[in-house]
Protein backbone atom coordinates (compact mmCIF):
# COMPACT_ATOMS: atom_id res chain seq x y z
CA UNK A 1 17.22 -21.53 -5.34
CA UNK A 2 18.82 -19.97 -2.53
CA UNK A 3 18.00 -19.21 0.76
CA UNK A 4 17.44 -14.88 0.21
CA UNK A 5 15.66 -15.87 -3.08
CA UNK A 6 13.07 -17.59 -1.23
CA UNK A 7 12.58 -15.59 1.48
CA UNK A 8 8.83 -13.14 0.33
CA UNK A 9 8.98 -10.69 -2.48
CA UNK A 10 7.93 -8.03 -0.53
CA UNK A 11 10.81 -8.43 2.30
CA UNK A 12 13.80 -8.56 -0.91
CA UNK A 13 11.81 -5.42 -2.32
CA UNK A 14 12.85 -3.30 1.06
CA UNK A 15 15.33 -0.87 0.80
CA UNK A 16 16.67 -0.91 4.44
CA UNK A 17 16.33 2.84 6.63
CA UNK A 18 18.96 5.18 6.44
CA UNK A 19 20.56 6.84 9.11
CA UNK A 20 22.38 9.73 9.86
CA UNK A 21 25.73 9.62 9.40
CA UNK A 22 27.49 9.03 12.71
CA UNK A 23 30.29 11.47 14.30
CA UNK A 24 32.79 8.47 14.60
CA UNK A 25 31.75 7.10 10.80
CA UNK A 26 33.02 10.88 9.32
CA UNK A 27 35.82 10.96 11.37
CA UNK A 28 37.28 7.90 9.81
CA UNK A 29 36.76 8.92 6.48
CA UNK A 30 38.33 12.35 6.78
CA UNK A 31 40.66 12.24 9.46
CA UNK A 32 38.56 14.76 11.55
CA UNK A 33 38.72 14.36 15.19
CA UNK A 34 35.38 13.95 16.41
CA UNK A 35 35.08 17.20 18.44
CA UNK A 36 35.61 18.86 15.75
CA UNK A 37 32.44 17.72 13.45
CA UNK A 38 29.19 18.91 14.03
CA UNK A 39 26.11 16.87 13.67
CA UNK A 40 22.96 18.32 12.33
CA UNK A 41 21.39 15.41 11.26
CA UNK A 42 19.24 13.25 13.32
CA UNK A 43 16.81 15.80 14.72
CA UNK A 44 18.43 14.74 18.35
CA UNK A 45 19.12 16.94 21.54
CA UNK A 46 21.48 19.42 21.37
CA UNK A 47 21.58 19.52 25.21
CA UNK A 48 22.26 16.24 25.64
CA UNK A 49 19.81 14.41 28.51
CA UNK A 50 17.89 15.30 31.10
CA UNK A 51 20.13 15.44 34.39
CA UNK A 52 17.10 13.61 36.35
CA UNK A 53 17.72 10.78 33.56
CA UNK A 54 21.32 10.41 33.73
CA UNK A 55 20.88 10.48 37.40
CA UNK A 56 17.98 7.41 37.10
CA UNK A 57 20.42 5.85 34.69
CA UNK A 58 23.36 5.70 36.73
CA UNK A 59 21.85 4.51 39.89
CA UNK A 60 20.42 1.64 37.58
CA UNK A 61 23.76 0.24 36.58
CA UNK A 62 23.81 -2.08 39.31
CA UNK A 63 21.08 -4.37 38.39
CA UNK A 64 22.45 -4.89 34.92
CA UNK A 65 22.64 -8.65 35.41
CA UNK A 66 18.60 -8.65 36.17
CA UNK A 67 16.27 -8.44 33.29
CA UNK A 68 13.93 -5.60 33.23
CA UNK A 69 10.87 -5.22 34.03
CA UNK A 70 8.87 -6.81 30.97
CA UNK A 71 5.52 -4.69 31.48
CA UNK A 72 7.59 -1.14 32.62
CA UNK A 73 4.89 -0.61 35.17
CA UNK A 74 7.08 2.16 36.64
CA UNK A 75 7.41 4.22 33.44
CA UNK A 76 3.55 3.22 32.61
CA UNK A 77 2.34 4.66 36.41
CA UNK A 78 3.99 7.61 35.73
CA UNK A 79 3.07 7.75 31.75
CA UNK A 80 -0.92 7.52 33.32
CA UNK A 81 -0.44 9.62 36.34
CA UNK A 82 1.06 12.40 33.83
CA UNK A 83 -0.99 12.36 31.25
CA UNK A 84 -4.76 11.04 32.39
CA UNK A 85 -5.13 8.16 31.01
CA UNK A 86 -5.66 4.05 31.92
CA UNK A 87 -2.54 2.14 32.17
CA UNK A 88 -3.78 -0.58 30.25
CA UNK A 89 -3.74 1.62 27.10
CA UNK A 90 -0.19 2.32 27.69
CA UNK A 91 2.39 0.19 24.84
CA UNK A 92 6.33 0.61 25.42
CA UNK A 93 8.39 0.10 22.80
CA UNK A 94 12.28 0.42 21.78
CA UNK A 95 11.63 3.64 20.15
CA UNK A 96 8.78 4.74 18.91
CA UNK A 97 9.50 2.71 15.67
CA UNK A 98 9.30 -0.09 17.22
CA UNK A 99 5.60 0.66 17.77
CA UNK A 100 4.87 1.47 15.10
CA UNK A 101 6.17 -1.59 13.84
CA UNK A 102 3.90 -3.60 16.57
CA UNK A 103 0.88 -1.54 14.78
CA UNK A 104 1.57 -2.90 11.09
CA UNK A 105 2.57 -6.50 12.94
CA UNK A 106 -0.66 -6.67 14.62
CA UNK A 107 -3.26 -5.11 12.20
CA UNK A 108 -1.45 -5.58 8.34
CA UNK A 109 -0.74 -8.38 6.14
CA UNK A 110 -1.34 -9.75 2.99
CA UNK A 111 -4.00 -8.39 1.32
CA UNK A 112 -4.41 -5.34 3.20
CA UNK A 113 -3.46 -1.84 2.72
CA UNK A 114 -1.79 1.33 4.59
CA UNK A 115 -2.24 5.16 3.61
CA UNK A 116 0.55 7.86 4.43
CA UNK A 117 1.82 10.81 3.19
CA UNK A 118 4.17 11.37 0.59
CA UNK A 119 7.26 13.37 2.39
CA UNK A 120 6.10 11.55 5.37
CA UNK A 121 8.34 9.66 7.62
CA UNK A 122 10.06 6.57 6.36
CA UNK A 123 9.36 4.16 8.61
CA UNK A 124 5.53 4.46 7.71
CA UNK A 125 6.16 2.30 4.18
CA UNK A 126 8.57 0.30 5.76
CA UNK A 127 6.95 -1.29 8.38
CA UNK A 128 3.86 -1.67 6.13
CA UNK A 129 5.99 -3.04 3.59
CA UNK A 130 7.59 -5.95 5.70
CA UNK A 131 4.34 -7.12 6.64
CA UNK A 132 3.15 -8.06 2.89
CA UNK A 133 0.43 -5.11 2.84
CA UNK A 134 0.68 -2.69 0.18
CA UNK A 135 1.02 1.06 0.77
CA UNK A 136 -0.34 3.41 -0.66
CA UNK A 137 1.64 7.23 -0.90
CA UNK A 138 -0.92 10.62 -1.32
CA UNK A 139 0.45 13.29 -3.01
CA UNK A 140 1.24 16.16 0.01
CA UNK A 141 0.03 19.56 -0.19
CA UNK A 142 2.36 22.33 0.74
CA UNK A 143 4.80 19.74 1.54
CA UNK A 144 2.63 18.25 4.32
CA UNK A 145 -0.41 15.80 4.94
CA UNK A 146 -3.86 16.87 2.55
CA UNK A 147 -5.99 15.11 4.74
CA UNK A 148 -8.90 15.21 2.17
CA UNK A 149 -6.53 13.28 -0.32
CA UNK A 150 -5.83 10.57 2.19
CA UNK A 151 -9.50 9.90 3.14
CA UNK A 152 -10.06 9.69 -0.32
CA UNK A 153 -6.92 7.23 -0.39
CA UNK A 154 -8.36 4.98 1.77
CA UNK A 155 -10.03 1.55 0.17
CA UNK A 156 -11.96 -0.93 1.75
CA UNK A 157 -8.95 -3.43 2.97
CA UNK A 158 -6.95 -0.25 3.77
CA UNK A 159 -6.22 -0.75 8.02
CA UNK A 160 -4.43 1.95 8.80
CA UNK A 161 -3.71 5.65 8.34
CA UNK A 162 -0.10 7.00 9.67
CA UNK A 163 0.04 10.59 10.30
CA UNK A 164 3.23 11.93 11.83
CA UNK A 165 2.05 16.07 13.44
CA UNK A 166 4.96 17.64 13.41
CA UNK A 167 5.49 15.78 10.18
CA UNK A 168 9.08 14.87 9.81
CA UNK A 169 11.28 15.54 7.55
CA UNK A 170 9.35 18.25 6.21
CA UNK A 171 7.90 19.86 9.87
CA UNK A 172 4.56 20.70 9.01
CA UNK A 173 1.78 21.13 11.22
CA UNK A 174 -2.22 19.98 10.46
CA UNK A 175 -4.39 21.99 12.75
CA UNK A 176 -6.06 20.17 15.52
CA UNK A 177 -9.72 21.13 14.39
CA UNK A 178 -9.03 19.71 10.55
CA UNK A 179 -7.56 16.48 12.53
CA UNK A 180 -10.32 15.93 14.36
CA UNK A 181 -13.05 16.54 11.68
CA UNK A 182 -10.63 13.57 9.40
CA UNK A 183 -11.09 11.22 12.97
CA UNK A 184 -14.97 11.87 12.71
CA UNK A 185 -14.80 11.08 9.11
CA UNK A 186 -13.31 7.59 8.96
CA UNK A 187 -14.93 4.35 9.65
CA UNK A 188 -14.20 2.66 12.99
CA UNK A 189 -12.07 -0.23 11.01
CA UNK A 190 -9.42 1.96 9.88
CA UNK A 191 -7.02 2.61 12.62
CA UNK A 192 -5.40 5.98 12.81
CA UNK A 193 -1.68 6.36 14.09
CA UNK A 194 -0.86 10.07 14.62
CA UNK A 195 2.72 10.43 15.31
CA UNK A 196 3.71 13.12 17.98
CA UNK A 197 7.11 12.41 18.16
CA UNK A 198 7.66 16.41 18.38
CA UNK A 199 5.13 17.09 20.09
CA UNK A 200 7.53 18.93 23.04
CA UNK A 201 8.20 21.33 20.96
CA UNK A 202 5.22 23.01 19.61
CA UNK A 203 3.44 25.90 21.46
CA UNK A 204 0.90 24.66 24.04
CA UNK A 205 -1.43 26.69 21.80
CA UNK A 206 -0.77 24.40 19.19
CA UNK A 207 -0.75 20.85 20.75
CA UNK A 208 -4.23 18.92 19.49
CA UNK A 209 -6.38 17.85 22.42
CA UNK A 210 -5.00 14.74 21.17
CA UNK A 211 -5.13 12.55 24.75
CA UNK A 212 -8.63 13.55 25.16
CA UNK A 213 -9.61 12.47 21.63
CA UNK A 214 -8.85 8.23 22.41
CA UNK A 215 -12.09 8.24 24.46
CA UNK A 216 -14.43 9.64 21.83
CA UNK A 217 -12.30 7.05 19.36
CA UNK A 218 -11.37 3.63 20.16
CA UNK A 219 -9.26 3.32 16.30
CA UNK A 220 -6.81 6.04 17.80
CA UNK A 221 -3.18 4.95 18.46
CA UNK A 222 -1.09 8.02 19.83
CA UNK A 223 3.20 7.43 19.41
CA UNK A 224 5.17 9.60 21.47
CA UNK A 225 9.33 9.56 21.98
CA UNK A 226 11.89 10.23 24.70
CA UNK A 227 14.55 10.33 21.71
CA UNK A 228 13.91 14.32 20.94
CA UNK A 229 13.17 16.85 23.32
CA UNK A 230 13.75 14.53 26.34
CA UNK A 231 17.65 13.77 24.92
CA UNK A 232 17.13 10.00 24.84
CA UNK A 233 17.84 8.76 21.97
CA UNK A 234 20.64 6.61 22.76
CA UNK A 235 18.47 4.58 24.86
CA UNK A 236 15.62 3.75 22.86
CA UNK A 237 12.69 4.03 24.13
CA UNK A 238 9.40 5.29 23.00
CA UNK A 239 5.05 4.15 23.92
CA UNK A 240 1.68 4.07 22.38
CA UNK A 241 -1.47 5.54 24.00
CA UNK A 242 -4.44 3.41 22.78
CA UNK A 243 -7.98 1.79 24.01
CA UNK A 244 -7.34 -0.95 26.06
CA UNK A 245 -8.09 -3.67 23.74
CA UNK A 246 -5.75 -2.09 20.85
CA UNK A 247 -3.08 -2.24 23.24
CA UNK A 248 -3.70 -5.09 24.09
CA UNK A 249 -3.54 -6.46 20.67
CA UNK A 250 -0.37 -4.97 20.04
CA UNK A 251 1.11 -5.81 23.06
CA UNK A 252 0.24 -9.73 21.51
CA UNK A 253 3.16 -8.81 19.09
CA UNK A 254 5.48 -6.98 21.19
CA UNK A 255 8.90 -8.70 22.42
CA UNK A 256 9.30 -9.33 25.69
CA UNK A 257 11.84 -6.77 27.34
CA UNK A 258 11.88 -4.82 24.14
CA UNK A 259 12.71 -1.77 26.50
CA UNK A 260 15.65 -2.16 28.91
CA UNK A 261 16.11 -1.18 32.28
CA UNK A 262 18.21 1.42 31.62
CA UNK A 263 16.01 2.92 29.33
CA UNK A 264 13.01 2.41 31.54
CA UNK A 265 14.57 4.37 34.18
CA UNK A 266 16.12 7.17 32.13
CA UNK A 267 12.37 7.68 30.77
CA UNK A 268 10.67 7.73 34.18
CA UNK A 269 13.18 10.53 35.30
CA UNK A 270 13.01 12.30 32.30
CA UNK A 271 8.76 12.56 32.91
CA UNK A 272 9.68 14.62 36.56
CA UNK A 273 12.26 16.92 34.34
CA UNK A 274 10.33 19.51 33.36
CA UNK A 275 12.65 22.49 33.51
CA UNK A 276 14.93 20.48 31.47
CA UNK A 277 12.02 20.07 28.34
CA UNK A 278 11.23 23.98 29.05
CA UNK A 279 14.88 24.80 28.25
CA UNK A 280 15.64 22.12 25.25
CA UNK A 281 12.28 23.99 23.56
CA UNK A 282 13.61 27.48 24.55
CA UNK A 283 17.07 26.76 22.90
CA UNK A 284 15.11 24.82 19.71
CA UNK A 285 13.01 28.00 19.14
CA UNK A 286 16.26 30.58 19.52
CA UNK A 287 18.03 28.11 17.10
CA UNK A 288 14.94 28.26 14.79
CA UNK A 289 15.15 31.72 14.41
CA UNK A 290 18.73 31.24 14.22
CA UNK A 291 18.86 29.61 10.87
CA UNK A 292 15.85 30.88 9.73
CA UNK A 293 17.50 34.45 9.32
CA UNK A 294 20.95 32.65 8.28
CA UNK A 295 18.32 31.39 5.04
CA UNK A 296 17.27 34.68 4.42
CA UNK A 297 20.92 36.42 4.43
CA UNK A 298 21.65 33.97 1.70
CA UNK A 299 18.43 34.37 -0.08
CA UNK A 300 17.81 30.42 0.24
CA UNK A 301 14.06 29.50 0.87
CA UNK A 302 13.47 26.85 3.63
CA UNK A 303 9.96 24.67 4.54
CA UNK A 304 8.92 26.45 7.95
CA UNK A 305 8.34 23.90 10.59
CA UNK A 306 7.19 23.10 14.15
CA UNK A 307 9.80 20.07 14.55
CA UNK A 308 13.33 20.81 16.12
CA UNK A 309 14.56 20.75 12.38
CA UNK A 310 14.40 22.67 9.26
CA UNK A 311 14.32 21.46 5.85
CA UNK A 312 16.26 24.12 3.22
CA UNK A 313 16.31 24.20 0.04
CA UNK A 314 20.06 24.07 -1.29
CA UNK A 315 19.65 23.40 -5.41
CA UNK A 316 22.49 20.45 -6.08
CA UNK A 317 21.74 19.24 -2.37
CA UNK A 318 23.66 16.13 -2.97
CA UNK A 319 26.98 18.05 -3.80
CA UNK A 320 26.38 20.56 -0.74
CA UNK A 321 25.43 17.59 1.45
CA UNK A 322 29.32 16.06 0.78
CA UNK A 323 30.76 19.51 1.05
CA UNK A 324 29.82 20.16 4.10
CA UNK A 325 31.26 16.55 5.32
CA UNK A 326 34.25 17.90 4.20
CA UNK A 327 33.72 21.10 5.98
CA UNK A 328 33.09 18.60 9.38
CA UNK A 329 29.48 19.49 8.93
CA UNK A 330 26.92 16.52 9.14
CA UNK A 331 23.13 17.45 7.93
CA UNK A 332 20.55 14.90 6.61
CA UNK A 333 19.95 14.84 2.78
CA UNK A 334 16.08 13.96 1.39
CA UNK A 335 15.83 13.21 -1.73
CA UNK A 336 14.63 9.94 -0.35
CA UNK A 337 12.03 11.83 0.63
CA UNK A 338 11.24 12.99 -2.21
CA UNK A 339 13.24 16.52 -1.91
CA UNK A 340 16.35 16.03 -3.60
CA UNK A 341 16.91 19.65 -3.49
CA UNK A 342 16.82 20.07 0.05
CA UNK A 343 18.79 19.78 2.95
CA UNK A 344 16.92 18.59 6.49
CA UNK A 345 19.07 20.61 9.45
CA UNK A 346 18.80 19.65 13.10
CA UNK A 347 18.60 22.71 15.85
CA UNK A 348 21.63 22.40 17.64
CA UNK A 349 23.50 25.02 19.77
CA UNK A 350 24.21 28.53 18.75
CA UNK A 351 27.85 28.08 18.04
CA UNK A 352 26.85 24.81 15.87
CA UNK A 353 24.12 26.46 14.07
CA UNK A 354 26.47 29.67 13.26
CA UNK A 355 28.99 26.54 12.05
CA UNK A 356 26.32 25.16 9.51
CA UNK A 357 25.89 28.87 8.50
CA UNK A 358 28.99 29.49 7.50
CA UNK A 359 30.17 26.90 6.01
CA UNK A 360 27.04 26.52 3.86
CA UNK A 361 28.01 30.11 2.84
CA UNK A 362 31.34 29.11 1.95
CA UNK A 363 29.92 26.64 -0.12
CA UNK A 364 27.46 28.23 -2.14
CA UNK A 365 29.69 31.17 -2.71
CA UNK A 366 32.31 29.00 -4.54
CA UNK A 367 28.85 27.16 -6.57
């Protein structure tokens, strides 16, 4: 046998993450120069990075030779200081997939099971995947989580529950009393991971109580991101809020330096930069609005969301998806996801929005 034919089933059985299509990768295949393509397609800042990080990045570059600092106690002070809570339930990570990885690392394996949503976010049957647990995929409702489905999902070697609120790609929201009641409803050996990485962007009318919730339960794990609203992405660097003992635990797993010191002081800036999260949601909810009315004008239906994205629904999605590559126009395709007739578009800046717009028109018109 060889060597990739005995490495586990389960890891041969992956079908690796897909990306967004880079700037540079579409500009090689079409001759485009690259300020010339637009890139809708990774759900990432329009505005680029907060000033206060690329400040805190730059004075870093000095130290490059020195490892970071393995525990981030910087970004974790200010993480606790922010947001209320003990440092020692505070889990870095290189992204927040990388936690999320650490979570099915330290509580999955063999023999064990993971519930998520269907049209939830990829990573979630990945990461259970590659540990040899089997995962199990609820049927969504309305294109989102039906948390009644998922608790009735849930078996007795089942470990963990992934919830991403904003979902992604799809942007639904669940409502923070109907989260709470499904917390009160599971038993204490089923953790729950409820992924905010768009958290930033929702209404503060609409943000669960979420922090406040890990006291009243200890199977809580909370993943956040700087790679959205706080422009980050390029770095890498995301964190868990759990009880101490969970982090602990999945700190057990965690690499050391998995965060570098770049990243850990881009992050800690970005935390004091709240002007610069005020504007990236006020230009995410005038780009909303934005391509929400470009939908109606061409009587195309969309999925509303709460994300910094919008998921539309095209008909031959694959064919529009490579049109508008041609066009210099780079949006994420789903049927991955289960949607093969719909497009997922990133917010971006007016002029890149009104790009998207017309071109799509251009496109559908010649359908």
């Amino acid at each position: 046998m060889t060597l990739c034919e005995l490495a586990p089933a389960h890891i041969r059985a992956i079908a690796p993450y897909q990306p967004g299509k880079p700037i540079s990768e579409l500009a090689r295949e079409m001759g485009l120069r690259d300020a010339d393509i637009v890139k809708l397609a990774s759900n990432e800042n329009p505005l680029g990075a907060s000033p206060k990080a690329r400040a805190a990045v730059a004075a870093s570059l000095d130290d490059l030779a020195l490892y970071p600092d393995g525990n981030g106690f910087e970004l974790k002070s200010a993480l606790a200081s922010g947001l209320g809570v003990d440092i020692a339930g505070i889990v870095l990570g290189n992204g927040s997939n990388d936690v999320l990885e650490l979570v099915a690392r330290a509580l999955l394996g063999p023999g064990t099971s993971a519930v998520f949503s269907e049209h939830a976010f990829a990573v979630y049957p990945l990461a259970t995947q590659a540990t040899g647990a089997v995962g199990i995929s609820v049927p969504a409702r309305a294109y989102g989580h039906d948390l009644v489905a998922m608790h009735d999902a849930i078996r007795e070697d089942t470990r963990v529950v992934f919830i991403a609120n904003p979902n992604n790609p799809t942007g639904t929201l669940l409502g923070a009393d109907e989260l709470h009641d499904f917390l009160v409803s599971l038993p204490a050996r089923v953790a729950v991971v409820l992924d905010e990485a768009y958290g930033e962007f929702l209404d503060e009318v609409l943000r669960a109580p979420s922090v406040g919730w890990l006291a009243e339960f200890p199977n809580l794990i909370l993943t956040r991101t700087f790679s959205k609203a706080y422009g980050l992405a390029g770095l890498r660097v995301g964190y868990a809020l759990a009880a101490p003992d969970v982090a602990d635990l999945l700190n057990r797993v965690r690499q050391p330096f998995n965060v570098n010191s770049l990243a850990l002081a881009g992050a800690t800036a970005a935390l004091d930069d709240g002007e610069f999260i005020a504007r990236s949601k006020a230009v995410n909810d005038a780009g909303m609005a934005q391509l929400v009315a470009g939908c109606e004008r061409l009587g195309l239906t969309w999925i509303p969301s709460f994300g910094n994205f919008v998921c539309i629904e095209v008909g031959d999605a694959a064919r529009v998806f490579q049109s508008l590559l041609h066009k210099g126009v780079i949006v994420r395709p789903v049927a991955n996801y289960g949607l093969p007739t719909f497009l997922r578009v990133s917010i971006g800046l007016p002029e890149q929005n009104a790009r998207f717009l017309a071109a799509l028109a251009e496109i559908l018109e010649q359908a």
